[in-house]
PDB file of N, CA and C in Angstrom:
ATOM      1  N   UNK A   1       0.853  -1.174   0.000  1.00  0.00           N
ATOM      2  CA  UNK A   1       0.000   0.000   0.000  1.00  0.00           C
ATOM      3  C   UNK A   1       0.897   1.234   0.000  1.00  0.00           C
ATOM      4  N   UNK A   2       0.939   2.799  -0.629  1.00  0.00           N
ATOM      5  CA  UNK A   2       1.492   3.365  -0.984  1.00  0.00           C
ATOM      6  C   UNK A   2       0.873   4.218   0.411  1.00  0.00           C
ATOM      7  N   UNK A   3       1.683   5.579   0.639  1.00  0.00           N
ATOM      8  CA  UNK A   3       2.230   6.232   1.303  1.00  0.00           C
ATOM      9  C   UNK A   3       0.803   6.879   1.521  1.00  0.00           C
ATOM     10  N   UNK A   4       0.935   7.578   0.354  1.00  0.00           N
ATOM     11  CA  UNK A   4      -0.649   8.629   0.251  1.00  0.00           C
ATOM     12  C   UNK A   4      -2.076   7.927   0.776  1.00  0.00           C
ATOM     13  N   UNK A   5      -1.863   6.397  -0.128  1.00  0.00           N
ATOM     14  CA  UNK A   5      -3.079   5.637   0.582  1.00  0.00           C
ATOM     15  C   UNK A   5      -3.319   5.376   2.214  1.00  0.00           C
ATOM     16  N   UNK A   6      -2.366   5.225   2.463  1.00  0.00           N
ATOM     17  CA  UNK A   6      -2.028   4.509   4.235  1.00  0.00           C
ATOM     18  C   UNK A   6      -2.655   6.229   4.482  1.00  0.00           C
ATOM     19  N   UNK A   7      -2.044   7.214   4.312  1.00  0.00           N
ATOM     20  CA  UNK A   7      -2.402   8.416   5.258  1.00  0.00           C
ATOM     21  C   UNK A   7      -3.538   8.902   4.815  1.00  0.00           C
ATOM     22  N   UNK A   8      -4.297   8.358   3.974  1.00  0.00           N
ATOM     23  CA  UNK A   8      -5.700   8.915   3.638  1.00  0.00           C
ATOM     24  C   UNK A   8      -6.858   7.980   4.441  1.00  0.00           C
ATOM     25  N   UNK A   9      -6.255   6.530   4.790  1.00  0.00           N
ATOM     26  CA  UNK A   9      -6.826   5.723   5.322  1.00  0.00           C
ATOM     27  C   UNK A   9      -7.248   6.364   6.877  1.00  0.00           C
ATOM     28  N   UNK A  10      -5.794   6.320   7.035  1.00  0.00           N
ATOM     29  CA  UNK A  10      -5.576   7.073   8.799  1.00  0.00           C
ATOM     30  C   UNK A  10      -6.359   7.923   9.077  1.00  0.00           C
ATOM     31  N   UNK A  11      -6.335   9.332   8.080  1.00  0.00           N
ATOM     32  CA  UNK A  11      -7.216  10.460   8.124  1.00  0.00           C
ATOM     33  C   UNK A  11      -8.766   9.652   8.164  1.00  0.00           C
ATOM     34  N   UNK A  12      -9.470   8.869   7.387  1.00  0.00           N
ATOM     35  CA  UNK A  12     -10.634   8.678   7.544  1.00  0.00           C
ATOM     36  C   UNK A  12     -11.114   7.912   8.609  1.00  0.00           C
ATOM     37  N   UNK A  13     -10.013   7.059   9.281  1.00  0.00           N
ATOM     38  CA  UNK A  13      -9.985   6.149  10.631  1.00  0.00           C
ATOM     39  C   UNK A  13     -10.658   7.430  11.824  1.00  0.00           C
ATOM     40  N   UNK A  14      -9.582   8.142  11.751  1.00  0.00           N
ATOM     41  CA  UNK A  14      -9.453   9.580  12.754  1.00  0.00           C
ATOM     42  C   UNK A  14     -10.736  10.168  12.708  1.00  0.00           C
ATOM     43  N   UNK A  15     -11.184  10.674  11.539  1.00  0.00           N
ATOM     44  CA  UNK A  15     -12.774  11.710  11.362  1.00  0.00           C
ATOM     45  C   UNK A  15     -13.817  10.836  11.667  1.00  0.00           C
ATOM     46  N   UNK A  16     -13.965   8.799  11.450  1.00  0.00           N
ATOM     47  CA  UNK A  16     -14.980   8.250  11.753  1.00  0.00           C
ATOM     48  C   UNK A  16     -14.685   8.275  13.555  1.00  0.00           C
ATOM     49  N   UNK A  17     -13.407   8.195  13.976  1.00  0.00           N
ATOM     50  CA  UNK A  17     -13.878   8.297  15.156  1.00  0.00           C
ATOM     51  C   UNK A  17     -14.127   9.077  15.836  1.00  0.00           C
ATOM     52  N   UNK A  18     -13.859  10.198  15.474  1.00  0.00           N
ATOM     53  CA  UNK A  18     -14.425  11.957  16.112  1.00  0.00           C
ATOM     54  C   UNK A  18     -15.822  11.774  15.995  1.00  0.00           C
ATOM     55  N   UNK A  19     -16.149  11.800  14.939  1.00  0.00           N
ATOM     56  CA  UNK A  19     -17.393  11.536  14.599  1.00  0.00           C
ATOM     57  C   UNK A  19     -18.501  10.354  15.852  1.00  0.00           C
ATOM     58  N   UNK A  20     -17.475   8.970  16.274  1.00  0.00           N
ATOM     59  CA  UNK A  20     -18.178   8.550  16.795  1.00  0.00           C
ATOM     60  C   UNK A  20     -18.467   9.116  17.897  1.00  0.00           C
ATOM     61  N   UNK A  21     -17.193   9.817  18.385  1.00  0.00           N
ATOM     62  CA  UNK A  21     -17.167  10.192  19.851  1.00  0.00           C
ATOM     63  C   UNK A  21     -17.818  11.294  20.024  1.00  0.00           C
ATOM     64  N   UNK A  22     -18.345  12.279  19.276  1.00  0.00           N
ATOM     65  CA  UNK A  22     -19.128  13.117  18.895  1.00  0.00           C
ATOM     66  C   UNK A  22     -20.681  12.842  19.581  1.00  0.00           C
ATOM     67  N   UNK A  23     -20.912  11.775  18.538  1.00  0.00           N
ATOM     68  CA  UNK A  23     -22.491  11.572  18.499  1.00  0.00           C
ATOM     69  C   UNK A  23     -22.418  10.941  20.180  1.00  0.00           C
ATOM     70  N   UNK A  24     -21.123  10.309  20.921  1.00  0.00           N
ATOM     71  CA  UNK A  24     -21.544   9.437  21.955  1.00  0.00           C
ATOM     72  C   UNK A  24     -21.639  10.636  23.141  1.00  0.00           C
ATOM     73  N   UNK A  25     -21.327  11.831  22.829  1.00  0.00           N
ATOM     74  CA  UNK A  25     -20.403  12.757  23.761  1.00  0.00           C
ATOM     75  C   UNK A  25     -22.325  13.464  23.949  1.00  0.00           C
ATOM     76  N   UNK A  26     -23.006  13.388  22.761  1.00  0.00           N
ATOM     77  CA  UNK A  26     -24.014  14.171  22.357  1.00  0.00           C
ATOM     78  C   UNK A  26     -25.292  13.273  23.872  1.00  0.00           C
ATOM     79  N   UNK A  27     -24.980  12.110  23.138  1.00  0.00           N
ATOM     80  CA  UNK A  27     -26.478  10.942  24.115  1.00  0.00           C
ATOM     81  C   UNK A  27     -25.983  10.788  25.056  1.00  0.00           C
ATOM     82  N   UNK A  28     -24.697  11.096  25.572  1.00  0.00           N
ATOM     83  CA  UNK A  28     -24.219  10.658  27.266  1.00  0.00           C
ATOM     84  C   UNK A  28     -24.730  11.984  27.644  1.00  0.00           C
ATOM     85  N   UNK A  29     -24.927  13.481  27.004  1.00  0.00           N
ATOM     86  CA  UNK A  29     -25.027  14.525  27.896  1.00  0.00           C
ATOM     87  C   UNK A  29     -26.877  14.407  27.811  1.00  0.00           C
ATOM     88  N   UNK A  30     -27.358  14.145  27.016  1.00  0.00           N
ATOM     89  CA  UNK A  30     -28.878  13.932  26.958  1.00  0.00           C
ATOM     90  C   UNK A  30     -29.076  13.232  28.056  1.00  0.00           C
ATOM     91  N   UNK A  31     -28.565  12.220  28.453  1.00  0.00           N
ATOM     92  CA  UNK A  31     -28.756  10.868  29.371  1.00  0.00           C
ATOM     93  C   UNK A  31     -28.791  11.588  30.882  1.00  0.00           C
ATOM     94  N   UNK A  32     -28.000  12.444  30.763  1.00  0.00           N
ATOM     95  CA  UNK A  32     -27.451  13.272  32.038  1.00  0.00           C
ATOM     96  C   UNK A  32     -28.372  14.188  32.320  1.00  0.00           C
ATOM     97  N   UNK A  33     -29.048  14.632  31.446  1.00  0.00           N
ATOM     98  CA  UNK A  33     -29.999  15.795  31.787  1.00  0.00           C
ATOM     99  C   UNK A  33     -31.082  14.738  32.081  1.00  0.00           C
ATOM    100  N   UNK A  34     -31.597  14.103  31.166  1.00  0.00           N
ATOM    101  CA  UNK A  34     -33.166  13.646  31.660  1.00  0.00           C
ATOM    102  C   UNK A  34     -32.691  12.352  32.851  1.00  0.00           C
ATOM    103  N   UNK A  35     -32.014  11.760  32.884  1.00  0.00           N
ATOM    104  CA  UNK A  35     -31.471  10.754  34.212  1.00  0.00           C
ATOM    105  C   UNK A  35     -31.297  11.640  35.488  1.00  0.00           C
ATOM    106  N   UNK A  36     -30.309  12.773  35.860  1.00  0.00           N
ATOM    107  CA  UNK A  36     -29.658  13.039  36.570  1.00  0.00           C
ATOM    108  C   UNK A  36     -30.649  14.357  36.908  1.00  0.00           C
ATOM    109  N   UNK A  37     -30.409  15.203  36.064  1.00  0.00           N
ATOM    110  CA  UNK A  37     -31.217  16.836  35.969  1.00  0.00           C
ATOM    111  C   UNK A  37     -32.530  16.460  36.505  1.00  0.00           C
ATOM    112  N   UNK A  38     -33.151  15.895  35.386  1.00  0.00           N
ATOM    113  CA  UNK A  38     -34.663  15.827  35.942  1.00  0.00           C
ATOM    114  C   UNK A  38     -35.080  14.927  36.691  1.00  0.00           C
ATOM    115  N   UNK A  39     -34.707  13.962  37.122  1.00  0.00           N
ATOM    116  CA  UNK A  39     -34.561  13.110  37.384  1.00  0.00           C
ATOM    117  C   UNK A  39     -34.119  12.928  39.058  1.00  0.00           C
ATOM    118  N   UNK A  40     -33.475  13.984  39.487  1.00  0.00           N
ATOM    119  CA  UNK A  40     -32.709  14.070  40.979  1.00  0.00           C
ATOM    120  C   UNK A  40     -32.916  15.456  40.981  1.00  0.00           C
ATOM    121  N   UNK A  41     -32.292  16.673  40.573  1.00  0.00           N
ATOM    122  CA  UNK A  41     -32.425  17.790  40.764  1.00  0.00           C
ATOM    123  C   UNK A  41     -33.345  18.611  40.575  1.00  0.00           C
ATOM    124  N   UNK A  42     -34.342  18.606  39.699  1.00  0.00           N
ATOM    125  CA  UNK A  42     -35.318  19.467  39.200  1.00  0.00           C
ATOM    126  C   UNK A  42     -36.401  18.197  39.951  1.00  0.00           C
ATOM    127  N   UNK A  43     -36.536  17.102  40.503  1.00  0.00           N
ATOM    128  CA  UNK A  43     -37.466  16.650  40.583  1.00  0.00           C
ATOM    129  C   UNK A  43     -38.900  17.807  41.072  1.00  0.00           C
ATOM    130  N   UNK A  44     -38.544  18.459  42.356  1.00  0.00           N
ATOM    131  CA  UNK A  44     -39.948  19.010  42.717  1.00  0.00           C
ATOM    132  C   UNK A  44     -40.030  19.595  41.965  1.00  0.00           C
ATOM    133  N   UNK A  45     -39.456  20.136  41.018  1.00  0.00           N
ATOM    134  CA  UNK A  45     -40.347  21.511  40.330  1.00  0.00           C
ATOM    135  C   UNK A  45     -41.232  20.688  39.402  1.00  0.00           C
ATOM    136  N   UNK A  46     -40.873  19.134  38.833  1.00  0.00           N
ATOM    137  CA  UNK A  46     -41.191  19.139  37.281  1.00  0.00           C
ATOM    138  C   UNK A  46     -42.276  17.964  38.236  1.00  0.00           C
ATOM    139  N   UNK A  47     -42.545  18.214  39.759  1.00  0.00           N
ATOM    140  CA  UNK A  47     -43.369  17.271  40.363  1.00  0.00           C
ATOM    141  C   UNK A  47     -45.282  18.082  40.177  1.00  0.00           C
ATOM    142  N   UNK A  48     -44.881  19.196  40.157  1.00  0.00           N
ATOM    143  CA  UNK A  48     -46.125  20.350  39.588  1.00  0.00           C
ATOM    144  C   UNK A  48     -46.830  19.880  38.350  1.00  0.00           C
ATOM    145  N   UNK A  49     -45.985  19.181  37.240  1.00  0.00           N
ATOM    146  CA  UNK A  49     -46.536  18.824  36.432  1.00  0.00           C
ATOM    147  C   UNK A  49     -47.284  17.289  36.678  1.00  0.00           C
ATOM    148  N   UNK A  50     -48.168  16.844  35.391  1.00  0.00           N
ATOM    149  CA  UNK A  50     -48.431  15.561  35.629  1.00  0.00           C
ATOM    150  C   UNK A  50     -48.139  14.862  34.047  1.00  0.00           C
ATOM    151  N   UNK A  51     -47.667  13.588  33.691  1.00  0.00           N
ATOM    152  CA  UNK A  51     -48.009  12.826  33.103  1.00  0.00           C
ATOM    153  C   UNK A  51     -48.085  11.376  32.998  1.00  0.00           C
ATOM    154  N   UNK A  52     -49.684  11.231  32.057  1.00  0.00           N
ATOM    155  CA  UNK A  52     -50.374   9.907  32.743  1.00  0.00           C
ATOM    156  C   UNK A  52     -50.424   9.794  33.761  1.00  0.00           C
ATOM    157  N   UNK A  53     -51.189  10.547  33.968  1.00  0.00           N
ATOM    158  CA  UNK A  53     -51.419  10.776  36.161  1.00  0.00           C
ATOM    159  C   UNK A  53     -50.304  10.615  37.104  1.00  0.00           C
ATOM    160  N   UNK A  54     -49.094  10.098  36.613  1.00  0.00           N
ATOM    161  CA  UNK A  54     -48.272  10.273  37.687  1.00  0.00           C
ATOM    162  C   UNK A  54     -47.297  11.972  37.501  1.00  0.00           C
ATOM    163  N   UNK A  55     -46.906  12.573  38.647  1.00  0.00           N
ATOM    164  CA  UNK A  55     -46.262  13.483  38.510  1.00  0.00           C
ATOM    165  C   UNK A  55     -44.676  12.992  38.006  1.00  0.00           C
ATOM    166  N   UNK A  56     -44.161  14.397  36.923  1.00  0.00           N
ATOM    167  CA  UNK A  56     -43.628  14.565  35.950  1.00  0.00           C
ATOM    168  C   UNK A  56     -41.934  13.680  36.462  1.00  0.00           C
ATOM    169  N   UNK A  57     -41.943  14.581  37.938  1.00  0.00           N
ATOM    170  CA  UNK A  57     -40.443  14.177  38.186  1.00  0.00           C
ATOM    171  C   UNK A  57     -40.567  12.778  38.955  1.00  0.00           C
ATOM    172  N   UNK A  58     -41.531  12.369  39.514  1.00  0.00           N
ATOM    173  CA  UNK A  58     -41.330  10.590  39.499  1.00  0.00           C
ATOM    174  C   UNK A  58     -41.299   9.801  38.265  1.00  0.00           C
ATOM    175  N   UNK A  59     -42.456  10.478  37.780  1.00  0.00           N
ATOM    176  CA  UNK A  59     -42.281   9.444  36.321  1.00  0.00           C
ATOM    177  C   UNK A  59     -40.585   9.449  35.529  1.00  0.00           C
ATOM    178  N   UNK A  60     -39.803  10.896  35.847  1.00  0.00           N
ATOM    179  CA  UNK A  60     -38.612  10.839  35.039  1.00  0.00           C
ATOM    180  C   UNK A  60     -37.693   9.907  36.133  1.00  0.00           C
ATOM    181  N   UNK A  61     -37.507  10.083  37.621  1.00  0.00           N
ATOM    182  CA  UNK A  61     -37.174   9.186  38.261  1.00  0.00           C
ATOM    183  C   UNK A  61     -37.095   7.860  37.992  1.00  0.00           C
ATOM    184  N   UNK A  62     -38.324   7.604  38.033  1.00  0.00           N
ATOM    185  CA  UNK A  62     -38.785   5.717  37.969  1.00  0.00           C
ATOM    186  C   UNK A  62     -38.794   5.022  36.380  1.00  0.00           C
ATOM    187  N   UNK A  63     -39.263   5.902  35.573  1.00  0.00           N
ATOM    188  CA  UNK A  63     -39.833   5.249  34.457  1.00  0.00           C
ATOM    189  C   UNK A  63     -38.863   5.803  33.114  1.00  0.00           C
ATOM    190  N   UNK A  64     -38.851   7.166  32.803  1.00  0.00           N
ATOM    191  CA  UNK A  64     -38.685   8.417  32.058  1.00  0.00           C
ATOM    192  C   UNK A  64     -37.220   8.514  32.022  1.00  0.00           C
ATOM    193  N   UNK A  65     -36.354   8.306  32.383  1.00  0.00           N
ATOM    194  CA  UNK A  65     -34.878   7.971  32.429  1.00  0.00           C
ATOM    195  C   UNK A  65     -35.057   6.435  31.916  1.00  0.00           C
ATOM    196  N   UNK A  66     -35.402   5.551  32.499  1.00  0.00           N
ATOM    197  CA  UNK A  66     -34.947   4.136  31.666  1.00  0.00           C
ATOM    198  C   UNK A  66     -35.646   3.881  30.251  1.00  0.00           C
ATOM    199  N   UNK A  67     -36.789   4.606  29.675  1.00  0.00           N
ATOM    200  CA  UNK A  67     -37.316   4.761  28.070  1.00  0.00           C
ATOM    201  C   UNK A  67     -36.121   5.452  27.284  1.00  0.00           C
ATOM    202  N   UNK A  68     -36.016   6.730  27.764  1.00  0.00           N
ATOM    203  CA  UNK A  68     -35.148   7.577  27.542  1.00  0.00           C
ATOM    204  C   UNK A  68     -33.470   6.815  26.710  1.00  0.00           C
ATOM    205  N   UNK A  69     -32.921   5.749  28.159  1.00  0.00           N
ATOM    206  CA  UNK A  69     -31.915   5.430  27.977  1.00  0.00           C
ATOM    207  C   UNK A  69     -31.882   4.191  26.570  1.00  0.00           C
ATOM    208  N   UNK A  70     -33.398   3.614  26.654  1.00  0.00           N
ATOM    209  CA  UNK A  70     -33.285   2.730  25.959  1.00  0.00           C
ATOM    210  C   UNK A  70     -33.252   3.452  24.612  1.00  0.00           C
ATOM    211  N   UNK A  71     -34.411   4.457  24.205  1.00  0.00           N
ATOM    212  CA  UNK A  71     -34.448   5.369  22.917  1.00  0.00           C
ATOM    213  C   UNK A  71     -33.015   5.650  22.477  1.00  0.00           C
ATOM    214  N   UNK A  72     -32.032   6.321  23.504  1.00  0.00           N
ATOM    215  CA  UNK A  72     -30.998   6.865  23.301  1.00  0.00           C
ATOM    216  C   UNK A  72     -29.706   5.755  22.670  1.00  0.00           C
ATOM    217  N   UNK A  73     -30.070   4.223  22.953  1.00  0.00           N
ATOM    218  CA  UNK A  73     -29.459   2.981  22.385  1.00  0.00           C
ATOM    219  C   UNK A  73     -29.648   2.837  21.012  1.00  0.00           C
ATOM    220  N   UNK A  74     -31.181   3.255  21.056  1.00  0.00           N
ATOM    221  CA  UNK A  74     -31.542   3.210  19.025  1.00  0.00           C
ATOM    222  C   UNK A  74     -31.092   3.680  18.105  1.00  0.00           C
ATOM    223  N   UNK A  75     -31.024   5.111  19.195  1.00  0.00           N
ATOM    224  CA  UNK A  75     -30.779   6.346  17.920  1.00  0.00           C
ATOM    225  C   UNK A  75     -29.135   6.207  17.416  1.00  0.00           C
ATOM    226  N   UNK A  76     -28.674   5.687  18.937  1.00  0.00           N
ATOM    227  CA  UNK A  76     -26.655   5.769  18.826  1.00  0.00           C
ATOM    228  C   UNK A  76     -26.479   4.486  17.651  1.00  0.00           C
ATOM    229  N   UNK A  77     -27.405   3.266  17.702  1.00  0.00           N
ATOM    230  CA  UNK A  77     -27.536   2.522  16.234  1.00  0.00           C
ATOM    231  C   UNK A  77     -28.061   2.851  14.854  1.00  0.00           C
ATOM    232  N   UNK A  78     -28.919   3.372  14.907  1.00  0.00           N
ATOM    233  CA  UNK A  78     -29.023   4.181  13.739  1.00  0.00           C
ATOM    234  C   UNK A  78     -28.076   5.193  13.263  1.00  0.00           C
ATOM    235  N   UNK A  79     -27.306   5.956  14.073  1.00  0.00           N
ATOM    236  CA  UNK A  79     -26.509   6.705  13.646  1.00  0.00           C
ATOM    237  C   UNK A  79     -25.417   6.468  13.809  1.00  0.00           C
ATOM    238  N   UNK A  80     -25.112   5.251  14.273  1.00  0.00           N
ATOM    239  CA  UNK A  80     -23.431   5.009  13.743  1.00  0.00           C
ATOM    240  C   UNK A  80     -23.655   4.184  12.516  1.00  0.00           C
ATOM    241  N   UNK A  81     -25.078   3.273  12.337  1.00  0.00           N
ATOM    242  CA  UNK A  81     -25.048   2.832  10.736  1.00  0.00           C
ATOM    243  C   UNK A  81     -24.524   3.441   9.785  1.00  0.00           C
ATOM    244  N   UNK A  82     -25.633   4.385   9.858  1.00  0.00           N
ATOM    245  CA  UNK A  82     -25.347   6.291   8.712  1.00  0.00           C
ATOM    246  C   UNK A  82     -23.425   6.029   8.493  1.00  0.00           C
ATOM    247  N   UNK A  83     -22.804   6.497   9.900  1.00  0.00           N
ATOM    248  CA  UNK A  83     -21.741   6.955  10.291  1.00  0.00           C
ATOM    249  C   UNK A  83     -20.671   5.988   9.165  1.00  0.00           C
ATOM    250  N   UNK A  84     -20.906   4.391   9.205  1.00  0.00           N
ATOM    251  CA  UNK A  84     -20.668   3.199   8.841  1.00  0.00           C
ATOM    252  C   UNK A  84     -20.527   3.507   7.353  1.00  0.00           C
ATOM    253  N   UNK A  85     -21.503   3.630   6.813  1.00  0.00           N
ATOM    254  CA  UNK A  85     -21.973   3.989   5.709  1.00  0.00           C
ATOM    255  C   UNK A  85     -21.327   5.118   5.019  1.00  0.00           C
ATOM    256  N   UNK A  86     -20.808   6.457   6.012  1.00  0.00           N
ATOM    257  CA  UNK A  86     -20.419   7.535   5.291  1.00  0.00           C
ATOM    258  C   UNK A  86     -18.754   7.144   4.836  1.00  0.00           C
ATOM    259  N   UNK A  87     -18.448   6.376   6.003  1.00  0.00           N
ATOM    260  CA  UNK A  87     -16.850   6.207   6.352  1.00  0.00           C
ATOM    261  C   UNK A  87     -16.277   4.828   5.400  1.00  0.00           C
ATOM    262  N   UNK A  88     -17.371   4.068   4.677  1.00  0.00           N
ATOM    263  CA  UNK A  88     -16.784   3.136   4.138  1.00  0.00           C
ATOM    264  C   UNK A  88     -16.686   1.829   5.046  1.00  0.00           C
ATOM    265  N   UNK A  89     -16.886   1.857   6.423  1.00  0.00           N
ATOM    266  CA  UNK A  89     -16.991   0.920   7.222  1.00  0.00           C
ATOM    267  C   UNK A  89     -18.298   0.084   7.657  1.00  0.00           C
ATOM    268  N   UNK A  90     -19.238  -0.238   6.707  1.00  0.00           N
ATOM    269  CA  UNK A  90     -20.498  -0.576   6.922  1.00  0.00           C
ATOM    270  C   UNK A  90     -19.913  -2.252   6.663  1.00  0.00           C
ATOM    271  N   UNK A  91     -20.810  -3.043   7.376  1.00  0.00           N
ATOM    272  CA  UNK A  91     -20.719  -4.110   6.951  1.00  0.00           C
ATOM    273  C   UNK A  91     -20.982  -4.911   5.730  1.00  0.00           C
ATOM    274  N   UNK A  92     -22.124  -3.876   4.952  1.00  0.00           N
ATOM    275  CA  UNK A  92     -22.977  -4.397   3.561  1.00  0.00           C
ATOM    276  C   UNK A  92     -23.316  -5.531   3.670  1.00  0.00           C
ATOM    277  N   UNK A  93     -24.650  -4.783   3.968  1.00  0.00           N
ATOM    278  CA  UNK A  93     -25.728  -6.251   4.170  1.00  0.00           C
ATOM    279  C   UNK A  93     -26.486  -6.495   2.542  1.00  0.00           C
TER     280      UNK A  93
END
């Protein structure tokens, strides 16, 4: 493999993984707000609210953080597919 190739490789190794660490840097701080934020800190305020009859900040407590975390698993698969796909690293199904 020639010189130019190897360092064009490298370069695209490097940007898919910015890229990954990007999108992971993005759903760990989401995770943090609706887990942690609403979840522990804002509970009483967002306890004023209601949904599906239970108030806002138990439901993000108990329920609303673990949907959340699971949604946030989908989306990080769907978008490292894309990611897969842009970078030449897809499996091709």
């Amino acid at each position: 493999m020639s010189n130019k190739s190897s360092e064009k490789s490298t370069e695209n190794s490097r940007q898919y993984w910015q890229a990954n660490l990007r999108l992971m840097y993005v759903l760990l701080a989401i995770w943090f707000i609706v887990s942690f934020v609403c979840g522990i800190l804002i509970v009483d305020y967002l306890d004023q609210f209601r949904f599906f009859g239970f108030k806002l900040g138990f439901w993000f407590s108990h329920q609303g953080s673990i949907l959340f975390f699971i949604l946030l698993i989908f989306i990080y698969t769907w978008r490292m597919n894309l990611l897969d796909k842009r970078y030449g690293v897809d499996e091709g199904e």
